[in-house]
PDB file of N, CA and C in Angstrom:
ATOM      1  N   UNK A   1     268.451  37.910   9.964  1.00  0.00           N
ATOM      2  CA  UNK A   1     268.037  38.627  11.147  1.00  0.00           C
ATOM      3  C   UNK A   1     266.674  39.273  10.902  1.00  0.00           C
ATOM      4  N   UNK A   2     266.496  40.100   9.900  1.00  0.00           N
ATOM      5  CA  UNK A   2     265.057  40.469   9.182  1.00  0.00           C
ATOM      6  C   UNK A   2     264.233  39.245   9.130  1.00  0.00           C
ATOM      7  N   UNK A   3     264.289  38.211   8.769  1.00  0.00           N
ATOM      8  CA  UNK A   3     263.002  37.332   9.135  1.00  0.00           C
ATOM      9  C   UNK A   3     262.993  36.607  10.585  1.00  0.00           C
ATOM     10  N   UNK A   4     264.177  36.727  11.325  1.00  0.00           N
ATOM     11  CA  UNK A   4     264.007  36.326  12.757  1.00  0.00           C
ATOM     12  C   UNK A   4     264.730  34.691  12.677  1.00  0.00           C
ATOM     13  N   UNK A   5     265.411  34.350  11.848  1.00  0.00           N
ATOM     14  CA  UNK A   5     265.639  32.950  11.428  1.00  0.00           C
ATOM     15  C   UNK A   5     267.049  33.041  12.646  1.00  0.00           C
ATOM     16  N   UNK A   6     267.366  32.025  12.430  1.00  0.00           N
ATOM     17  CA  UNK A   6     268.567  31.020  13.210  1.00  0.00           C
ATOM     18  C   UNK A   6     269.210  30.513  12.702  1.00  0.00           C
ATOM     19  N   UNK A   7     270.565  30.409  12.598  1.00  0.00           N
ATOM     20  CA  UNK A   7     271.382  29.011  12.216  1.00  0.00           C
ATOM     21  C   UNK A   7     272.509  28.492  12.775  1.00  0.00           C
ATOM     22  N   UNK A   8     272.355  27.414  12.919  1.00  0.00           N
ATOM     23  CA  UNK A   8     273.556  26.876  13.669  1.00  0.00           C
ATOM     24  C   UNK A   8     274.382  25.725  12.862  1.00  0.00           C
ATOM     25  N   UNK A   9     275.959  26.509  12.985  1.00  0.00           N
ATOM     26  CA  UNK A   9     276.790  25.756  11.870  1.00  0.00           C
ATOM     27  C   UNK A   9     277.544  24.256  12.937  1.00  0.00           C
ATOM     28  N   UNK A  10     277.767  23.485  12.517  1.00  0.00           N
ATOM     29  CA  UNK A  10     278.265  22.522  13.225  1.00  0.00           C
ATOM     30  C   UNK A  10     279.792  21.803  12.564  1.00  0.00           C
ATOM     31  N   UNK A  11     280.742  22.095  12.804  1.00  0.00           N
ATOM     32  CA  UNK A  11     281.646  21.588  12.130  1.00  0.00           C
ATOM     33  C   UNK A  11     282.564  20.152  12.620  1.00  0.00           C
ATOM     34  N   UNK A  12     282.499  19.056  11.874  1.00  0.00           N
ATOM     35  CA  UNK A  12     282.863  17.735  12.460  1.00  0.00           C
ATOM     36  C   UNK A  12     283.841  17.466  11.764  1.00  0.00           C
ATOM     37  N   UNK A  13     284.558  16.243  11.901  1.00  0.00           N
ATOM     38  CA  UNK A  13     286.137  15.917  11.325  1.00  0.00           C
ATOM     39  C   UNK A  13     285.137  15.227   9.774  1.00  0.00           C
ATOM     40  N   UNK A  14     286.479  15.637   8.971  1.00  0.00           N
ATOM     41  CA  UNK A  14     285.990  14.641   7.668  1.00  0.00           C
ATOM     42  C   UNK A  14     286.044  13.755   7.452  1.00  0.00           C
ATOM     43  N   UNK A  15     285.124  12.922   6.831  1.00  0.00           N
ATOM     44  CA  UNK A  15     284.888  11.240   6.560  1.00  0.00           C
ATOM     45  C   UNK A  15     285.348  11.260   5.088  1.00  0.00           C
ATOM     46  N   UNK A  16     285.304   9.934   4.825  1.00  0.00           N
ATOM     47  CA  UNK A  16     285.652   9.413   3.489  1.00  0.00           C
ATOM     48  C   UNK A  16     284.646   8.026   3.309  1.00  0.00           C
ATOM     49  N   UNK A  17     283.935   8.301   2.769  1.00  0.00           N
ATOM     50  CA  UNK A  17     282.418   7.482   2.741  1.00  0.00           C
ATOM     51  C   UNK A  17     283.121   6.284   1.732  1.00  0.00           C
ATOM     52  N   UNK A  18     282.073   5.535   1.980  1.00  0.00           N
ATOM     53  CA  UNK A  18     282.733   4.109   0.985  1.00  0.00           C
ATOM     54  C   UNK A  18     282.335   4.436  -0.022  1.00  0.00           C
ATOM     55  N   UNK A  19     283.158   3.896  -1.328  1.00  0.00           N
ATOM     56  CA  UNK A  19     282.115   3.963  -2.445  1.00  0.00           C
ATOM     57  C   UNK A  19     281.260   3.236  -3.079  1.00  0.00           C
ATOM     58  N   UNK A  20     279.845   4.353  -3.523  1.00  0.00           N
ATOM     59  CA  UNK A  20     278.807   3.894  -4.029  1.00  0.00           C
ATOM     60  C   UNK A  20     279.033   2.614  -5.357  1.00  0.00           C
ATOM     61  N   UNK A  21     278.962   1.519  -5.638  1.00  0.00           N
ATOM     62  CA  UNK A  21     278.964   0.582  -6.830  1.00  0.00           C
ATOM     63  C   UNK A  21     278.311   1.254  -7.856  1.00  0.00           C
ATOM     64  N   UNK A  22     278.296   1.300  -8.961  1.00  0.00           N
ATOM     65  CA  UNK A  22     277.403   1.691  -9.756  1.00  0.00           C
ATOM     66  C   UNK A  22     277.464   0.349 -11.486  1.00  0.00           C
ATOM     67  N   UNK A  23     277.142  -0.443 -10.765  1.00  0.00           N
ATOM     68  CA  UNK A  23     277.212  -1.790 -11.838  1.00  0.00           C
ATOM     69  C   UNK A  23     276.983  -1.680 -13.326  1.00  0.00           C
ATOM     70  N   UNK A  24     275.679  -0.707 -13.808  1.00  0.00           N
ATOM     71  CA  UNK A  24     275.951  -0.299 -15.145  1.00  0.00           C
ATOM     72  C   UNK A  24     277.192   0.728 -15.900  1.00  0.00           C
ATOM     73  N   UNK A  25     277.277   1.500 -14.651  1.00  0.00           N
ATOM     74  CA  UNK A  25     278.734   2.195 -15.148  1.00  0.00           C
ATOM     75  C   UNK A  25     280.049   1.369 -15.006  1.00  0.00           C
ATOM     76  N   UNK A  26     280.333   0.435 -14.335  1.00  0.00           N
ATOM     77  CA  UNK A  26     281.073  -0.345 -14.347  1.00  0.00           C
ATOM     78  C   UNK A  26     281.279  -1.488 -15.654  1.00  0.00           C
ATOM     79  N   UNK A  27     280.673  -1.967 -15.724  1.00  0.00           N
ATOM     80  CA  UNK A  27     280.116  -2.656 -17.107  1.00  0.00           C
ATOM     81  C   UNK A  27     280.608  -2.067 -18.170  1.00  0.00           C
ATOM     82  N   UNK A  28     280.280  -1.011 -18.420  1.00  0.00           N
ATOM     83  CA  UNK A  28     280.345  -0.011 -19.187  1.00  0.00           C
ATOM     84  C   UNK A  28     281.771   0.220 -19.414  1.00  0.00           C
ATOM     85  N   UNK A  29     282.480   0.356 -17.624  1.00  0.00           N
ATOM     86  CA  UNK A  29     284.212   0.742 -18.335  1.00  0.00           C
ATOM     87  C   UNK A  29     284.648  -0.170 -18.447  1.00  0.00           C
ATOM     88  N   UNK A  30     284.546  -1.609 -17.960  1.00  0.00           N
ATOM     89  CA  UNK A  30     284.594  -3.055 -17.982  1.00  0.00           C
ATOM     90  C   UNK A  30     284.824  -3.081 -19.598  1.00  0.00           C
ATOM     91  N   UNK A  31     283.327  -3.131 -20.410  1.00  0.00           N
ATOM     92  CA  UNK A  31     283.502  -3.214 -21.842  1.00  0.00           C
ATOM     93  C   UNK A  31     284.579  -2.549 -22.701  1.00  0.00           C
ATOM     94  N   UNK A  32     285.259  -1.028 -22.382  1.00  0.00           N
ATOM     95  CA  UNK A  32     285.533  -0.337 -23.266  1.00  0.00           C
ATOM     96  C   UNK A  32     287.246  -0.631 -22.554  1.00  0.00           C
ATOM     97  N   UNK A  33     287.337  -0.942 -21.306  1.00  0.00           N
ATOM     98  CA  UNK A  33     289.116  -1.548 -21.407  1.00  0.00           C
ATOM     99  C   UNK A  33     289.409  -2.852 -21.569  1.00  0.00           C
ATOM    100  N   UNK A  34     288.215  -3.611 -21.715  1.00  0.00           N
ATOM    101  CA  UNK A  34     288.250  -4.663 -22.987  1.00  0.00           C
ATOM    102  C   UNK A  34     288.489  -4.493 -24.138  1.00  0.00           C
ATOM    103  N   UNK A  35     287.931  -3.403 -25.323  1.00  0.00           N
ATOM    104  CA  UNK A  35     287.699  -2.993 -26.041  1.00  0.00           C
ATOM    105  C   UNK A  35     289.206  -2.528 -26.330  1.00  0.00           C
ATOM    106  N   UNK A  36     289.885  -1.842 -25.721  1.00  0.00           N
ATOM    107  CA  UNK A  36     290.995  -0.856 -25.891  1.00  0.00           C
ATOM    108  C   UNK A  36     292.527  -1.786 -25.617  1.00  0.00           C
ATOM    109  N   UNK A  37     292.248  -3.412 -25.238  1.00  0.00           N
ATOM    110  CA  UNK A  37     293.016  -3.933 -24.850  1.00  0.00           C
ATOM    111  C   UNK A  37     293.986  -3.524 -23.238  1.00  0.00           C
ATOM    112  N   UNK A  38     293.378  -3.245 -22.708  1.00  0.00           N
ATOM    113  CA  UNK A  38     293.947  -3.050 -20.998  1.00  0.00           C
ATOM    114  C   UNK A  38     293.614  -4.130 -20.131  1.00  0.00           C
ATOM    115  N   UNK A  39     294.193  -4.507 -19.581  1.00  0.00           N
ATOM    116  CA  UNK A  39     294.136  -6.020 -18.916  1.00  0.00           C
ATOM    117  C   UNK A  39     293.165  -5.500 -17.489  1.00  0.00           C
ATOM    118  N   UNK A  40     292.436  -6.273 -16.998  1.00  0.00           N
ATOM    119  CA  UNK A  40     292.092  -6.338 -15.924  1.00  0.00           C
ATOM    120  C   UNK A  40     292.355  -7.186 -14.605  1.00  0.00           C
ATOM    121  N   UNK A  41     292.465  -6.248 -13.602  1.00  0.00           N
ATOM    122  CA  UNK A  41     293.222  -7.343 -12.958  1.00  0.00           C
ATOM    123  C   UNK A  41     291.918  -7.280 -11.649  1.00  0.00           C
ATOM    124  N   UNK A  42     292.155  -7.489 -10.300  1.00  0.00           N
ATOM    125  CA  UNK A  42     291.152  -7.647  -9.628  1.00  0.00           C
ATOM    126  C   UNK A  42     291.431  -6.611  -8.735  1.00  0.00           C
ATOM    127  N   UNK A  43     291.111  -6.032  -7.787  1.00  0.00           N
ATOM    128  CA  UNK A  43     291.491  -5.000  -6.699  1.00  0.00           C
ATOM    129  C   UNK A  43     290.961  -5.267  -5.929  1.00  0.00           C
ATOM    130  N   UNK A  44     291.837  -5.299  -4.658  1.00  0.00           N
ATOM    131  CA  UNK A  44     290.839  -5.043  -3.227  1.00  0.00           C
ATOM    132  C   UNK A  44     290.792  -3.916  -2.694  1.00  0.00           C
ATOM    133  N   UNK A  45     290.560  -2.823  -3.424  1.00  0.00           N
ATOM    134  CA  UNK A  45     290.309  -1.757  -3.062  1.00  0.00           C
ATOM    135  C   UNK A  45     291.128  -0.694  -1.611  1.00  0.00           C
ATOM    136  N   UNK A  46     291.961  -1.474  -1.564  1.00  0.00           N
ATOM    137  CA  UNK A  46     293.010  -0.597  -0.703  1.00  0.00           C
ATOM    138  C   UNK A  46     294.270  -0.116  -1.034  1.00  0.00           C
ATOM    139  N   UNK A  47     293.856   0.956  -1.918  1.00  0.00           N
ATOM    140  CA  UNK A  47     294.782   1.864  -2.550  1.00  0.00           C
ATOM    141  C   UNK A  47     295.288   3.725  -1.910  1.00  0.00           C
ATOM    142  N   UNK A  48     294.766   3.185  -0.452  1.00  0.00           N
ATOM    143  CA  UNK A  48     295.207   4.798   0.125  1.00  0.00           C
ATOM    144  C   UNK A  48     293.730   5.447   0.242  1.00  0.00           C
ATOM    145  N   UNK A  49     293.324   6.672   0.512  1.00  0.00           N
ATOM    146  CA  UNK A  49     292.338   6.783   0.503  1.00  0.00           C
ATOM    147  C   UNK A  49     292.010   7.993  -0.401  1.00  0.00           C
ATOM    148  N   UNK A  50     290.590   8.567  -0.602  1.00  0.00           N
ATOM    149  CA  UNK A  50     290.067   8.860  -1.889  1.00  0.00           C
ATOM    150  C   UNK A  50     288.921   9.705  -0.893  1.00  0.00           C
ATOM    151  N   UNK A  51     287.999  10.866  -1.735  1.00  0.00           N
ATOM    152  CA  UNK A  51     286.788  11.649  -1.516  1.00  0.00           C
ATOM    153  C   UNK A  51     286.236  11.202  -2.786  1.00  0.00           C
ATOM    154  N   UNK A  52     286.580  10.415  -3.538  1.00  0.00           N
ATOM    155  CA  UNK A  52     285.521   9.752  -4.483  1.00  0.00           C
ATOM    156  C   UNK A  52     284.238   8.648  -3.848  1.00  0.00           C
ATOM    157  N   UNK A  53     284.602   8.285  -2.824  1.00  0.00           N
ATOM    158  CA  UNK A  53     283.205   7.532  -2.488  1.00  0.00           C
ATOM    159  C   UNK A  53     282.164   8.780  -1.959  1.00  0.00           C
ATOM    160  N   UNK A  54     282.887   9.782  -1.096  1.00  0.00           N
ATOM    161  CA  UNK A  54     281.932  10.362  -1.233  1.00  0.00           C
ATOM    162  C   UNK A  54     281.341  11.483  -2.010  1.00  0.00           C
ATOM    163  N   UNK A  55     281.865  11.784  -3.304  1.00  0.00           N
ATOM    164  CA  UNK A  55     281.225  11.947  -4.657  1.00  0.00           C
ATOM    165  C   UNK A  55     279.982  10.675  -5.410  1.00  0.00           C
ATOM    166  N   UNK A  56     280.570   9.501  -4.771  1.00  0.00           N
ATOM    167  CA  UNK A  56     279.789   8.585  -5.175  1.00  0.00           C
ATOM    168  C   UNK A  56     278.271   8.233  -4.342  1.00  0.00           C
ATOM    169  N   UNK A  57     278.313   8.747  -3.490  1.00  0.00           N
ATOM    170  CA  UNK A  57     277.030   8.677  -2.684  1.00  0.00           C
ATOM    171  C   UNK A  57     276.043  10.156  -3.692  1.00  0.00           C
ATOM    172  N   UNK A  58     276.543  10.572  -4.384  1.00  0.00           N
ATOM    173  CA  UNK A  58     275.778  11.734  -4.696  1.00  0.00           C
ATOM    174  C   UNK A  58     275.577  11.550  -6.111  1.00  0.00           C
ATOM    175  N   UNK A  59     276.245  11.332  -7.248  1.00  0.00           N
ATOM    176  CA  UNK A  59     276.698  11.067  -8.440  1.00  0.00           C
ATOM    177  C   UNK A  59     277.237   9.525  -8.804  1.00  0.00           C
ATOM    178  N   UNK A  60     276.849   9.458 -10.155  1.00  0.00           N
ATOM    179  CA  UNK A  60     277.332   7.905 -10.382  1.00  0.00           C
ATOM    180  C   UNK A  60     279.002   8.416 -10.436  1.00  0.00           C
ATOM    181  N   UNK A  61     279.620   7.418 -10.358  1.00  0.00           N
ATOM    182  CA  UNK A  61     281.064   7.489  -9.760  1.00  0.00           C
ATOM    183  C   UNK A  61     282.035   6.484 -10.279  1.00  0.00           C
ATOM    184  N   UNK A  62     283.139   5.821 -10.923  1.00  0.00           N
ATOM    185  CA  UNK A  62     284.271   5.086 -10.486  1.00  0.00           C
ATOM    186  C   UNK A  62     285.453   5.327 -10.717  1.00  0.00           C
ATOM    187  N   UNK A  63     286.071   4.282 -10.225  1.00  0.00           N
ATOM    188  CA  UNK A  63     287.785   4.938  -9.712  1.00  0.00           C
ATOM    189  C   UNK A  63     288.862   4.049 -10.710  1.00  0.00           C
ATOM    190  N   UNK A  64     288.675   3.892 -11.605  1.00  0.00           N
ATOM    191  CA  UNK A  64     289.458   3.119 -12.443  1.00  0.00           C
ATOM    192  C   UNK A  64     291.262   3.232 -12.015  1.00  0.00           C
ATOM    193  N   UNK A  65     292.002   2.243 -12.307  1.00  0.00           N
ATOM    194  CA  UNK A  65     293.340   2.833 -12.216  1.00  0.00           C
ATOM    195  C   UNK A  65     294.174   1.939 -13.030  1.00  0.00           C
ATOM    196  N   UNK A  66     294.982   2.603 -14.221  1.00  0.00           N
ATOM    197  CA  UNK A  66     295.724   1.906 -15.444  1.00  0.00           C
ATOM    198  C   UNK A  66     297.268   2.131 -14.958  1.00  0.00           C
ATOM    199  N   UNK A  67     297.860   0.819 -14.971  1.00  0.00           N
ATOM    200  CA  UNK A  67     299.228   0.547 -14.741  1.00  0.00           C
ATOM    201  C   UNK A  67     300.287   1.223 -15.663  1.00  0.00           C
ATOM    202  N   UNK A  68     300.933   1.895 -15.361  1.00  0.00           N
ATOM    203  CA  UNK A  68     302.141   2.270 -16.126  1.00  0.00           C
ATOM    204  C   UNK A  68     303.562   1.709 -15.675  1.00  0.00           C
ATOM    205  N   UNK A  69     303.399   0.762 -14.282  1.00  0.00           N
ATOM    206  CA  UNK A  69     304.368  -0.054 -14.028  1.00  0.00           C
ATOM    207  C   UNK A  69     304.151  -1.583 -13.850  1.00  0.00           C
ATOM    208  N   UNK A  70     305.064  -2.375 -13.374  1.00  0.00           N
ATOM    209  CA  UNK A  70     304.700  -3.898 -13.406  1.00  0.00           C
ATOM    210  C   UNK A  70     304.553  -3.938 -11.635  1.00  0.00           C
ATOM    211  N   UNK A  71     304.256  -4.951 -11.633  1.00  0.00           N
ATOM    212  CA  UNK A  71     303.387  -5.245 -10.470  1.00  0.00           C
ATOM    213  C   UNK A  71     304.767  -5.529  -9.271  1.00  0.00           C
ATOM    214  N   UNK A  72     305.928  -5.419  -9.997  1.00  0.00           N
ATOM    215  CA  UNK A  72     306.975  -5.186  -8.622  1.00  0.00           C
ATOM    216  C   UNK A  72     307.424  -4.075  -8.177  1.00  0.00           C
ATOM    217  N   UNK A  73     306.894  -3.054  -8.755  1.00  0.00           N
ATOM    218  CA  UNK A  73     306.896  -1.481  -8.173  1.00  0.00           C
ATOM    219  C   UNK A  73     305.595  -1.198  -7.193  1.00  0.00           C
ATOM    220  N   UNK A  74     306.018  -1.238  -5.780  1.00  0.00           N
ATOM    221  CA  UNK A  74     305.121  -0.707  -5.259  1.00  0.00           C
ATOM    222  C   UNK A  74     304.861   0.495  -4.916  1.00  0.00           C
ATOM    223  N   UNK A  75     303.812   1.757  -4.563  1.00  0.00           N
ATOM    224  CA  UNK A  75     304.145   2.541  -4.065  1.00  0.00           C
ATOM    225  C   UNK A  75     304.288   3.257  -5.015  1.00  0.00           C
ATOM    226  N   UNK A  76     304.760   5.014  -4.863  1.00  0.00           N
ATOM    227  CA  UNK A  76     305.439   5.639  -5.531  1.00  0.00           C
ATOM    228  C   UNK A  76     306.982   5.751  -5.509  1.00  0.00           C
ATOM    229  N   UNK A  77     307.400   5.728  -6.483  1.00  0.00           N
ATOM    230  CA  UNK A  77     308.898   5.660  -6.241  1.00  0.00           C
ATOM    231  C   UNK A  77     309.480   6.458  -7.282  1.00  0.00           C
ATOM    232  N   UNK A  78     310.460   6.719  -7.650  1.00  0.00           N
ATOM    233  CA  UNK A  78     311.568   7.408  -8.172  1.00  0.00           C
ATOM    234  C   UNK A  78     311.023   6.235 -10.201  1.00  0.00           C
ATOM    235  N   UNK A  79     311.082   5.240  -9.811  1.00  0.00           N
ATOM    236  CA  UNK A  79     310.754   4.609 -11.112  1.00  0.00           C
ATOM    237  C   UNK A  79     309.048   4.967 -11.788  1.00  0.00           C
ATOM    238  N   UNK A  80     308.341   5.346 -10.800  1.00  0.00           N
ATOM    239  CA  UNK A  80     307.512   5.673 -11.177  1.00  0.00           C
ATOM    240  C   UNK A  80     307.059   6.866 -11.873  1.00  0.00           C
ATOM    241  N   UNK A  81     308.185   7.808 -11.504  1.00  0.00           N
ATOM    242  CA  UNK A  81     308.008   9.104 -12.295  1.00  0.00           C
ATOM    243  C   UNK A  81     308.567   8.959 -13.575  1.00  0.00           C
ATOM    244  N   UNK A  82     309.614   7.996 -13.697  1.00  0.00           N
ATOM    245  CA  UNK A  82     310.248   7.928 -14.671  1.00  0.00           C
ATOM    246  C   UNK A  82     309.152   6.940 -15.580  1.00  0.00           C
ATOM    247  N   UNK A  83     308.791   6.017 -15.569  1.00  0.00           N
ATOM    248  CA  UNK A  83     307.642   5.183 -15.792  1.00  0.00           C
ATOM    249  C   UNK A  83     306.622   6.452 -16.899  1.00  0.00           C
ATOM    250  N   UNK A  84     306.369   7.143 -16.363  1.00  0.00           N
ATOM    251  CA  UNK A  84     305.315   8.242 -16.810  1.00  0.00           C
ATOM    252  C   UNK A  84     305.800   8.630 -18.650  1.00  0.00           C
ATOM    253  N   UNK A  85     306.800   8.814 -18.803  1.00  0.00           N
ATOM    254  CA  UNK A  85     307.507   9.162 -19.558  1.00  0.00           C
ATOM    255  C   UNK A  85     308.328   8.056 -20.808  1.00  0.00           C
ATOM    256  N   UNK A  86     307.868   6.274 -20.231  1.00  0.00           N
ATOM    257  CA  UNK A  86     308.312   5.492 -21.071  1.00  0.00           C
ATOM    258  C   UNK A  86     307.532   5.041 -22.319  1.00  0.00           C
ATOM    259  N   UNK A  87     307.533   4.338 -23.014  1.00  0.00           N
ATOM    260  CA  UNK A  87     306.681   3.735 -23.766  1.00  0.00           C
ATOM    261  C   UNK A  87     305.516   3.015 -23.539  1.00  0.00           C
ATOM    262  N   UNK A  88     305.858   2.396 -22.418  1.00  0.00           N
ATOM    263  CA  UNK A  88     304.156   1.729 -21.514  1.00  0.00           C
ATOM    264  C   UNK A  88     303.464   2.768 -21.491  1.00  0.00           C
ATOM    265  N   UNK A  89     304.715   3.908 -20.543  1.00  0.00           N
ATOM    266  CA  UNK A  89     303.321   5.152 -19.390  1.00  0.00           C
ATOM    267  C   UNK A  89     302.940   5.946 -20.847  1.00  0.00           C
ATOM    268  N   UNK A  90     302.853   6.356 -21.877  1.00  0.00           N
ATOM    269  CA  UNK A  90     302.563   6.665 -23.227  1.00  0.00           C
ATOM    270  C   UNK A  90     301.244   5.991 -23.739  1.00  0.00           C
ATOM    271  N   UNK A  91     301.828   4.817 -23.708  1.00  0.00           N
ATOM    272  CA  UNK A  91     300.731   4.018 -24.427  1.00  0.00           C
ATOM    273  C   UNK A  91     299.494   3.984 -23.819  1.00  0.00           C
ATOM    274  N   UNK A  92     299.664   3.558 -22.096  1.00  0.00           N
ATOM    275  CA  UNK A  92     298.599   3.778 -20.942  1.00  0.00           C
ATOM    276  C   UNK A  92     297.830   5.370 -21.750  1.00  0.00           C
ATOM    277  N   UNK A  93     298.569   6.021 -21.331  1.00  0.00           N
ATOM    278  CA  UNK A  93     298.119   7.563 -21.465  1.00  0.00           C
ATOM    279  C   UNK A  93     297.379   8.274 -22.680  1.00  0.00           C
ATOM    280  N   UNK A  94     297.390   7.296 -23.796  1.00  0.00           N
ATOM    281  CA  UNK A  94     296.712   7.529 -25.015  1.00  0.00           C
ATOM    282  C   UNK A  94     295.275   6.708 -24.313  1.00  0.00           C
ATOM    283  N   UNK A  95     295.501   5.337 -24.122  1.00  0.00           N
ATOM    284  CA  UNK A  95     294.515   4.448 -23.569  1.00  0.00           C
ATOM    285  C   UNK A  95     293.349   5.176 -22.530  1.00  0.00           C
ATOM    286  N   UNK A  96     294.330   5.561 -21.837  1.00  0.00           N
ATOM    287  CA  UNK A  96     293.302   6.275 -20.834  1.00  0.00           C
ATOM    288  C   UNK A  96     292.408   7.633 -21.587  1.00  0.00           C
ATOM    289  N   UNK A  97     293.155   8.294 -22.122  1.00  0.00           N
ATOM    290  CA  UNK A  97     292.432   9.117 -23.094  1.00  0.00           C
ATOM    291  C   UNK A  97     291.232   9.008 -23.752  1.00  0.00           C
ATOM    292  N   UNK A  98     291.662   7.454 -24.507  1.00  0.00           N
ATOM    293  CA  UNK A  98     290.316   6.854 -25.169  1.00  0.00           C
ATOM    294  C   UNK A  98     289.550   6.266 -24.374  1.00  0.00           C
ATOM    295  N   UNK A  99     289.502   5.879 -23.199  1.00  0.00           N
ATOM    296  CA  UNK A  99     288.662   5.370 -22.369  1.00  0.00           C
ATOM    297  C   UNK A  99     286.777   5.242 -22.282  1.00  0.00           C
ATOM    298  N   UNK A 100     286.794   6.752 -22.781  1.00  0.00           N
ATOM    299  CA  UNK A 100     285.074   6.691 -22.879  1.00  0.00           C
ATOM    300  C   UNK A 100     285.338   7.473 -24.420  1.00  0.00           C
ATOM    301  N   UNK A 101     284.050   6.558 -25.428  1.00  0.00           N
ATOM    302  CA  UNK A 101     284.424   7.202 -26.213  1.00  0.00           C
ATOM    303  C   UNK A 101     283.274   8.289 -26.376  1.00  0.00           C
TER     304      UNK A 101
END
């Protein structure tokens, strides 16, 4: 008010921006869950939705995601919590740990 200024706040619904690629950082985790023995599989990227793309428009960014179940669990389920706690979801969970070294 002392310098005579203005502002006008505008508040709109929230987006969820796509995410930014970032090919050398990819590469990068590419190499090291090679490295760590984690299988790669392919994604089409429709896993629910995320505010990581739009972290990724600002910051290099990715969304990695390591299986602790087999590919006939979809979803979250009751096996999946239990999953967390087996010898896979363990092993994942050290893995993911080491991820960047």
């Amino acid at each position: 008010m002392a310098a005579g200024a203005t502002c006008k706040i505008e508040i709109g619904k929230p987006t969820f921006d796509p995410i930014r690629h970032n090919p050398s950082l990819e590469e990068a985790a590419r190499a090291n869950m090679i490295a760590l023995g984690i299988p790669i599989d392919a994604d089409d990227g429709r896993r629910g939705s995320s505010d990581i793309g739009n972290l990724s428009q600002v910051l290099p960014a990715l969304h990695p995601s390591l299986a602790i179940v087999g590919p006939e669990t979809r979803g979250i389920r009751r096996s999946s919590a239990k999953a967390t706690v087996s010898a896979r979801g363990k092993e994942t969970l050290v893995k993911a740990a080491n991820f960047w070294p």
